[in-house]
Protein backbone atom coordinates (compact mmCIF):
# COMPACT_ATOMS: atom_id res chain seq x y z
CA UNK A 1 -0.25 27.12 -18.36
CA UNK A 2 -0.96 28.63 -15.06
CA UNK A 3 0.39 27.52 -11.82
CA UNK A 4 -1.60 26.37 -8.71
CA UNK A 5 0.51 26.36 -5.28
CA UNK A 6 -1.56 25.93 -1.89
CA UNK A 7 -0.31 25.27 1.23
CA UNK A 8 -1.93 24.72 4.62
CA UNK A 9 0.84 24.19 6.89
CA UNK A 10 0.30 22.84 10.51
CA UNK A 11 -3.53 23.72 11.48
CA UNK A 12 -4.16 23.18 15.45
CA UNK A 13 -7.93 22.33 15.48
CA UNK A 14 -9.87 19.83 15.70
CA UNK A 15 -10.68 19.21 11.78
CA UNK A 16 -10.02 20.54 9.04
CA UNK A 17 -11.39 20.28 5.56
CA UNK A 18 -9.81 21.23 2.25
CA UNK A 19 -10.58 21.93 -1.31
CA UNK A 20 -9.06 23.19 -4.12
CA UNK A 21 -9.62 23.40 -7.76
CA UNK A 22 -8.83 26.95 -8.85
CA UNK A 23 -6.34 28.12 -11.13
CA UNK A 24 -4.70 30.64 -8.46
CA UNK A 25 -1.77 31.25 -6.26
CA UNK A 26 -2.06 31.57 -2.38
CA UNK A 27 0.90 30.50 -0.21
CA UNK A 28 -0.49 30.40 3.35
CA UNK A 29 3.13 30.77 5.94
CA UNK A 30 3.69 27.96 8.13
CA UNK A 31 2.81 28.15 11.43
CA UNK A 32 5.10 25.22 12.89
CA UNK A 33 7.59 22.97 10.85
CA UNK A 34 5.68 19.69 10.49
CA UNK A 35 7.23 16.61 11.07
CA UNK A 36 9.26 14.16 8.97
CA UNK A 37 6.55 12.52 7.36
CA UNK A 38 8.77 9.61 5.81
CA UNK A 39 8.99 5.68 6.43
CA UNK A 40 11.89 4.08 7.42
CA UNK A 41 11.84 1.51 4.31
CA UNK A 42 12.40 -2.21 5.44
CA UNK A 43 13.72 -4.59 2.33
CA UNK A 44 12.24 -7.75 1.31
CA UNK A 45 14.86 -10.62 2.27
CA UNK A 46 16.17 -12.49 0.14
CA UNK A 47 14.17 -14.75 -1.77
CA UNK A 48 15.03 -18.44 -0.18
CA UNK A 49 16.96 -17.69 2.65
CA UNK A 50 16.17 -20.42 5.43
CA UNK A 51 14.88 -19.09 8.18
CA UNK A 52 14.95 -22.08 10.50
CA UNK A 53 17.42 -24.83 11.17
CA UNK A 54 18.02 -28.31 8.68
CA UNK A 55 17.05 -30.15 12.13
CA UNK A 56 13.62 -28.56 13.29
CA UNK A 57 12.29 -26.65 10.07
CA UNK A 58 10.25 -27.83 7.28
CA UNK A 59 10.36 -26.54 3.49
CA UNK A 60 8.03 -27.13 0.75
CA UNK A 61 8.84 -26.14 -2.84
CA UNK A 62 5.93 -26.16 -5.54
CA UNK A 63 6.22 -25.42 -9.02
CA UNK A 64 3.58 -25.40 -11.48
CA UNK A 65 2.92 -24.84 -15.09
CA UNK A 66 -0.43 -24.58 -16.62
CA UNK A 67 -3.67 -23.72 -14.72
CA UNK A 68 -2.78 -24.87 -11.15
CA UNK A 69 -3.75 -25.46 -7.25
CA UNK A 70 -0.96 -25.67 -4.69
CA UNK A 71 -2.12 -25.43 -1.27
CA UNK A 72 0.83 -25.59 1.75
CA UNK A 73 0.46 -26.37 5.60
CA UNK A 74 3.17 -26.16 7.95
CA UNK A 75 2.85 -26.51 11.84
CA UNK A 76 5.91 -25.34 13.56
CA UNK A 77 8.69 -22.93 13.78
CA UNK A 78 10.98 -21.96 11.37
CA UNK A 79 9.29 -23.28 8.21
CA UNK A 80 9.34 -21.94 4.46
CA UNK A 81 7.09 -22.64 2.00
CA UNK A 82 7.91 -21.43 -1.80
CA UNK A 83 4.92 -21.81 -4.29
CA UNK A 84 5.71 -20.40 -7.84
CA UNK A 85 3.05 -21.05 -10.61
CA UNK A 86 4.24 -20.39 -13.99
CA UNK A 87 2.74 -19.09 -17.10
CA UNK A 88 3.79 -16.12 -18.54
CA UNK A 89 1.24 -13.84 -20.76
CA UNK A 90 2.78 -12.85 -24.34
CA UNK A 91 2.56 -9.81 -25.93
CA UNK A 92 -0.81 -11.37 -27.84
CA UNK A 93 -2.48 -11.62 -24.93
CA UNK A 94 -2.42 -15.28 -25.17
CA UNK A 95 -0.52 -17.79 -22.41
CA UNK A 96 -0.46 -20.65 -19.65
CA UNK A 97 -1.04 -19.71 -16.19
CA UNK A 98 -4.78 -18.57 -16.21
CA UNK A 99 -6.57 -19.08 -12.70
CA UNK A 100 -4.06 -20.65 -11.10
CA UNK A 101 -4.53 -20.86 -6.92
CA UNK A 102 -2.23 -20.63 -4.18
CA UNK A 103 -2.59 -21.20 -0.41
CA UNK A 104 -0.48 -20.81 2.17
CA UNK A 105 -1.00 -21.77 5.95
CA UNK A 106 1.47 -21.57 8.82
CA UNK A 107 1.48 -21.53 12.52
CA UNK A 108 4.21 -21.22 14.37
CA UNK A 109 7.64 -18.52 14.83
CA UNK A 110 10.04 -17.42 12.14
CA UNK A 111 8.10 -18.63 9.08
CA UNK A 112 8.56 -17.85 5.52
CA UNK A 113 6.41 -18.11 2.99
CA UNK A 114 6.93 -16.74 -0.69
CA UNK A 115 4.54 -16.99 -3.69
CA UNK A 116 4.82 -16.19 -7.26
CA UNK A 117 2.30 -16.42 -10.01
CA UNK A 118 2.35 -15.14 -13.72
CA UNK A 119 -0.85 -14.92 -16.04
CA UNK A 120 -4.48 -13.89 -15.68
CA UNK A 121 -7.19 -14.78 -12.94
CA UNK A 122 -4.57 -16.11 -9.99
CA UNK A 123 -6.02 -16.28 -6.59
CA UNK A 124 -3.46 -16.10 -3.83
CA UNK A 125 -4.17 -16.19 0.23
CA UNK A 126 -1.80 -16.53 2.98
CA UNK A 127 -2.03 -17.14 6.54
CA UNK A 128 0.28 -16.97 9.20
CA UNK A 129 -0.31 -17.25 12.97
CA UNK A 130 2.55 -16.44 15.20
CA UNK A 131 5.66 -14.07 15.85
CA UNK A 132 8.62 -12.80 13.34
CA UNK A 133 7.05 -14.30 9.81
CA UNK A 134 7.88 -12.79 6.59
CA UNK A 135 5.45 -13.01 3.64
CA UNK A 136 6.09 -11.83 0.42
CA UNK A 137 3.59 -12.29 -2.92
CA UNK A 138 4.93 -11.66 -6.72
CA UNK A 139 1.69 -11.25 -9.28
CA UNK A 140 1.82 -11.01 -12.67
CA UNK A 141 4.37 -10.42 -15.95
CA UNK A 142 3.49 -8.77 -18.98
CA UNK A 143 -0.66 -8.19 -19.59
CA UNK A 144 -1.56 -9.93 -16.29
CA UNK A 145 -4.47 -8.64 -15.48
CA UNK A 146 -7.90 -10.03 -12.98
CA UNK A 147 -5.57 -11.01 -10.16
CA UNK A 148 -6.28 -11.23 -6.35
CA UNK A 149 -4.11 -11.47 -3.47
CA UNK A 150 -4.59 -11.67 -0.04
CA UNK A 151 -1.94 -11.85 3.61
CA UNK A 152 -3.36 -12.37 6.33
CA UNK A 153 -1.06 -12.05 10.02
CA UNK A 154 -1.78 -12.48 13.38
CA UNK A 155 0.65 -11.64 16.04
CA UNK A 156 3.93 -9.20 16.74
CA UNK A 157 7.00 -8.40 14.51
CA UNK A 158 5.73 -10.06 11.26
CA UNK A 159 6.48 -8.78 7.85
CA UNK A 160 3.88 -8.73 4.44
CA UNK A 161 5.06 -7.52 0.88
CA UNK A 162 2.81 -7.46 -1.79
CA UNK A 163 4.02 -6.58 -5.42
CA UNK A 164 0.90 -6.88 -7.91
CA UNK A 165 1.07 -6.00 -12.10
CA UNK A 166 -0.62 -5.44 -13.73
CA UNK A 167 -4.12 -4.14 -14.59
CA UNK A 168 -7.48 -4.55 -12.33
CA UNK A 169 -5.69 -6.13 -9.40
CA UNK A 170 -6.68 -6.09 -5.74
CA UNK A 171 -4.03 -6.45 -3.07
CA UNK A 172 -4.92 -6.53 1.17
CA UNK A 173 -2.97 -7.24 3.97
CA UNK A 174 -3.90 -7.40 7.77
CA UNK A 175 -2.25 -7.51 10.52
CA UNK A 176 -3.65 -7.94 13.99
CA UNK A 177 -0.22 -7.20 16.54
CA UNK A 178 2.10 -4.35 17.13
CA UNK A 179 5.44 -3.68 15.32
CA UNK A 180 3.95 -4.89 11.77
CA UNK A 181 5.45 -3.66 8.16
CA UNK A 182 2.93 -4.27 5.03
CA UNK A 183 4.38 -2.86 1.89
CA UNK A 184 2.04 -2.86 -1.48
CA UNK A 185 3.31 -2.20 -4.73
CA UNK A 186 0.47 -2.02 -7.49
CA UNK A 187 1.68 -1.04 -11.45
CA UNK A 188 -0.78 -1.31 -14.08
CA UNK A 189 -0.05 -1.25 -17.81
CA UNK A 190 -1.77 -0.02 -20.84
CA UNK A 191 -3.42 -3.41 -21.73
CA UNK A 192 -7.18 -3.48 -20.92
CA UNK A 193 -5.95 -0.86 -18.00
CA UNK A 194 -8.29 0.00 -15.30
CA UNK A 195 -6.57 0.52 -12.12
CA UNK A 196 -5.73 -1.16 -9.13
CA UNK A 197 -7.16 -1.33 -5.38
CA UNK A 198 -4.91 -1.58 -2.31
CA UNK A 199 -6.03 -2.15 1.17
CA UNK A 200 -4.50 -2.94 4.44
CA UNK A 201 -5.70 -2.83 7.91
CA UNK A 202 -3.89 -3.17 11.01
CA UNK A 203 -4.58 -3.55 14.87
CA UNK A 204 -2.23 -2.91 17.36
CA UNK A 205 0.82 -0.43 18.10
CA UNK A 206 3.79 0.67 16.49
CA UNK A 207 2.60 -0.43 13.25
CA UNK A 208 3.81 0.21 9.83
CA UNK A 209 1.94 0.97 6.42
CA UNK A 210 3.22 1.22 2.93
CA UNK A 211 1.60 1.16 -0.31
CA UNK A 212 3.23 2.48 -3.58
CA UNK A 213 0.83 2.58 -7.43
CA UNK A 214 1.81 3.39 -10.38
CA UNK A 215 -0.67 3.06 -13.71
CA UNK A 216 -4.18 3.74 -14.08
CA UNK A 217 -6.82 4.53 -11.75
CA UNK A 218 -5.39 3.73 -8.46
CA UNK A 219 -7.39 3.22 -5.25
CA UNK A 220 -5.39 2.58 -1.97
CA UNK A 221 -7.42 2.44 1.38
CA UNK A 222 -5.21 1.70 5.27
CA UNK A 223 -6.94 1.75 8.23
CA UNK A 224 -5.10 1.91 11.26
CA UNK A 225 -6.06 0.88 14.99
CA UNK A 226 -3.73 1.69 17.84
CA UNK A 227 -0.78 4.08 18.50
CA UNK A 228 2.25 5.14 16.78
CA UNK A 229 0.89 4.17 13.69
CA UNK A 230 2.30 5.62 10.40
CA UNK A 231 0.89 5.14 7.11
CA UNK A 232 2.18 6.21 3.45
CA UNK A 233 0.60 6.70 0.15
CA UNK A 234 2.30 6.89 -3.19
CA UNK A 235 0.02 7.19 -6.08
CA UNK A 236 1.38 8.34 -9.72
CA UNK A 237 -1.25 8.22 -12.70
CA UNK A 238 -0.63 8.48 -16.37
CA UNK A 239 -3.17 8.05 -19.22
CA UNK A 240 -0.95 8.30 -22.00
CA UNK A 241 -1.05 4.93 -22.52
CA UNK A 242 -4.97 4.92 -22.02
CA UNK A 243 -6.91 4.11 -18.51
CA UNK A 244 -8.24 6.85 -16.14
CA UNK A 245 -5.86 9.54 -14.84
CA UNK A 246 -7.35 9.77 -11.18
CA UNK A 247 -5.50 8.66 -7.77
CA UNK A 248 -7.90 8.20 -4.19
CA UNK A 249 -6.17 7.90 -1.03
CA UNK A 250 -7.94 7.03 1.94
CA UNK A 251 -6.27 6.95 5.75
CA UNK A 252 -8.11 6.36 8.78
CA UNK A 253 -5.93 6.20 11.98
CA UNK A 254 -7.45 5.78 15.38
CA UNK A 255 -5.41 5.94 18.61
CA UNK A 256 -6.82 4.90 22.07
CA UNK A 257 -4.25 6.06 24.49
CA UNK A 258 -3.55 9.06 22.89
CA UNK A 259 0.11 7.84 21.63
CA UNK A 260 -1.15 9.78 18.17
CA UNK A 261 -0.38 8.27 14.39
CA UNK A 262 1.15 9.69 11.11
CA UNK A 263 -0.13 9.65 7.83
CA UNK A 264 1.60 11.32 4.28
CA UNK A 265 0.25 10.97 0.99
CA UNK A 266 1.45 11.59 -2.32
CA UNK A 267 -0.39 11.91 -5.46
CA UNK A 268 0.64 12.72 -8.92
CA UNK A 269 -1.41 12.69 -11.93
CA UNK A 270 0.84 13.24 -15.02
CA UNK A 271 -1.79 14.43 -17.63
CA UNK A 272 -4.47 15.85 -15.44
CA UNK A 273 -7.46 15.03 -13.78
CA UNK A 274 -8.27 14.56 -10.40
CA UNK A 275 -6.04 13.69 -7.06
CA UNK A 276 -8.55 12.51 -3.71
CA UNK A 277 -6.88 12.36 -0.55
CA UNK A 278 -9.04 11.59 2.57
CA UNK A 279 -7.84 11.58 5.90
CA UNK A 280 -9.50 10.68 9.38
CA UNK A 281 -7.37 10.88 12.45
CA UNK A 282 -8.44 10.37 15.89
CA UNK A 283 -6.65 10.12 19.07
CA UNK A 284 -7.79 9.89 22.44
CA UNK A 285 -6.20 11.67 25.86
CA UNK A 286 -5.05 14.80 23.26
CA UNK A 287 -2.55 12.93 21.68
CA UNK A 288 -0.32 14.11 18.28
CA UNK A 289 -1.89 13.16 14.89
CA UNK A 290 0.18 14.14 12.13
CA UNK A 291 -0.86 14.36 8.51
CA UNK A 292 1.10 15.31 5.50
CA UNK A 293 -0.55 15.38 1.82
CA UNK A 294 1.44 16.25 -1.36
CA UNK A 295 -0.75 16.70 -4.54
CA UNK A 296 0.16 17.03 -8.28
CA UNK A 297 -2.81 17.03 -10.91
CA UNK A 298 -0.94 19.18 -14.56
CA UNK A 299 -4.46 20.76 -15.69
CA UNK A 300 -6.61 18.63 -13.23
CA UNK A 301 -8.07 19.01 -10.05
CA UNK A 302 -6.68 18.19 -6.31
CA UNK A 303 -9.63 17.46 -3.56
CA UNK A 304 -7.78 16.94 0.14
CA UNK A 305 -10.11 16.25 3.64
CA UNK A 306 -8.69 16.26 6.52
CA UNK A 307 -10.53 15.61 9.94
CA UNK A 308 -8.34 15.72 12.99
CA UNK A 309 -9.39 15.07 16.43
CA UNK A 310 -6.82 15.41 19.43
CA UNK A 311 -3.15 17.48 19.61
CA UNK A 312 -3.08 17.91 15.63
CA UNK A 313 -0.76 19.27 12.73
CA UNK A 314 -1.72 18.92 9.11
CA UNK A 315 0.06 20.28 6.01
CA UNK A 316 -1.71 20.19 2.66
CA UNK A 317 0.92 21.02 -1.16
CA UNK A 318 -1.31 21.35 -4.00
CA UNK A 319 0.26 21.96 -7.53
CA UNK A 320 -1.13 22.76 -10.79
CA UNK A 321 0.82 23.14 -13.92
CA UNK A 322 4.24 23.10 -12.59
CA UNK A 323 6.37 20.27 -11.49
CA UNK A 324 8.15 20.22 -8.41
CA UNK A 325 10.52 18.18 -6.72
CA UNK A 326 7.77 16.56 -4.03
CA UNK A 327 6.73 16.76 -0.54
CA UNK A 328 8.89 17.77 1.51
């Protein structure tokens, strides 16, 4: 088994495109040290912790088993909303909980809304309007598959986590407002395994973007509007369980004033095929874009673009055959 070790360390220029699929060893030396390329990592809280006060908040608490609808609306601040919809999948495939729906609107300041569904088919949206909410969504238990999720949050300081199993999911969050977290977590099992598709899209500064998958066929997409934006991908693929052993990662980060984002992927794809990374960065009055891609592919092939436009650095790993210890 040979070994395949590229590295394009720190590029000043205004794009820069990369491909590799040979079975070769070229270490390029680094022109600059790149910078730290990982996310400060922000915890869920704690499932039912009020966020409001007995006197001025209101809580709704909704649980369903069977094929359900639950649909919440809270005006206000300080308001929590827990929707759980129950129907596990057995290890035959058969189970309660198929198409069940959840909704989820609030408007207000310090909201909280948490959602949990198990089974096949769920729908879940949520929308909050306001400052300082937390959202977090729980899909799926044991074959779950055909499930869709959507957060949707508009304002400054709010929180979204997403945590989707197991096979053909979709997850998105957006955020419109500066100092945002959204955290995805995709894992798809070895059911009727396809993959799983992650999006999120944010507008506005200071932003944060985190999406981790783990299974088959994984497809995770951020796009990025404003400055001091950082984004992460996580991909690892494994087909011994069956599915399709390929990861694509797609970044786009635009920056007006020239503030400049960050962007690091990491792709692993345990018994070989293909790793796509795709990065666009763009930031006006020659500001710093940063862009950091780690790829593992065993026998398989790694593909990496990166276009840069404004004060740039880019580093590129790409490993065939060998295992190593990740990005740095």
């Amino acid at each position: 088994m040979k070994k395949l070790l590229v590295v394009v360390a720190c590029l000043f220029a205004t794009s820069m495109l990369f491909a590799q699929t040979q079975t070769q060893e070229t270490v390029m030396n680094d022109l600059r040290e790149c910078a730290d390329c990982g996310i400060e990592q922000i915890e869920a809280p704690i499932s039912g912790n009020f966020i409001g006060t007995a006197s001025t908040a209101n809580q709704v608490r909704i649980f369903q088993t069977g094929t359900n609808e639950a649909e919440a609306q809270q005006f206000g601040n300080g308001n929590e909303s827990q929707i759980t919809q129950d129907g596990k999948m057995h290890g035959n495939g058969n189970g309660q909980g198929y198409m069940n729906e959840a909704y989820t609107l609030q408007q207000g300041i310090d909201n909280e809304s948490e959602i949990g569904q198990h089974g096949n088919g769920n729908l879940t949206w949520v929308n909050q309007d306001g400052e300082r909410n937390y959202s977090y969504v729980d899909i799926g238990v044991g074959w779950a598959e055909d499930n869709y999720t959507e957060i949707d949050q508009l304002g400054n300081d709010n929180l979204a986590f997403q945590k989707v199993r197991y096979d053909n999911n979709w997850a998105s969050i957006t955020q419109f407002g500066n100092q945002n977290y959204a955290e995805q977590d995709q894992r798809s099992g070895a059911d009727a395994v396809e993959g799983s598709t992650a999006t999120i899209y944010q507008r506005g500064s200071y932003n944060q973007a985190k999406q981790v998958q783990d299974g088959s066929l994984n497809n995770a997409t951020s796009n990025q509007h404003g400055d001091n934006n950082f984004s992460v991908e996580t991909q690892m693929s494994d087909t011994a369980f069956g599915g399709s052993d390929v990861n694509t990662s797609l970044i786009n980060q635009y920056s007006r004033w020239g503030m400049g984002n960050k962007a690091c992927v990491e792709q692993t794809s345990v018994n070989g095929f293909k790793n796509f990374s795709d990065i666009y960065q763009k930031s006006g009055r020659g500001g710093m874009n940063t862009a950091n891609v780690w790829q593992y592919a065993n026998e398989g092939n790694n593909y990496t673009d990166i276009i840069q436009h404004g004060h740039n650095s880019a580093k590129v790993t790409q490993v065939n055959g060998v295992i190593l210890n990740g990005p740095n």
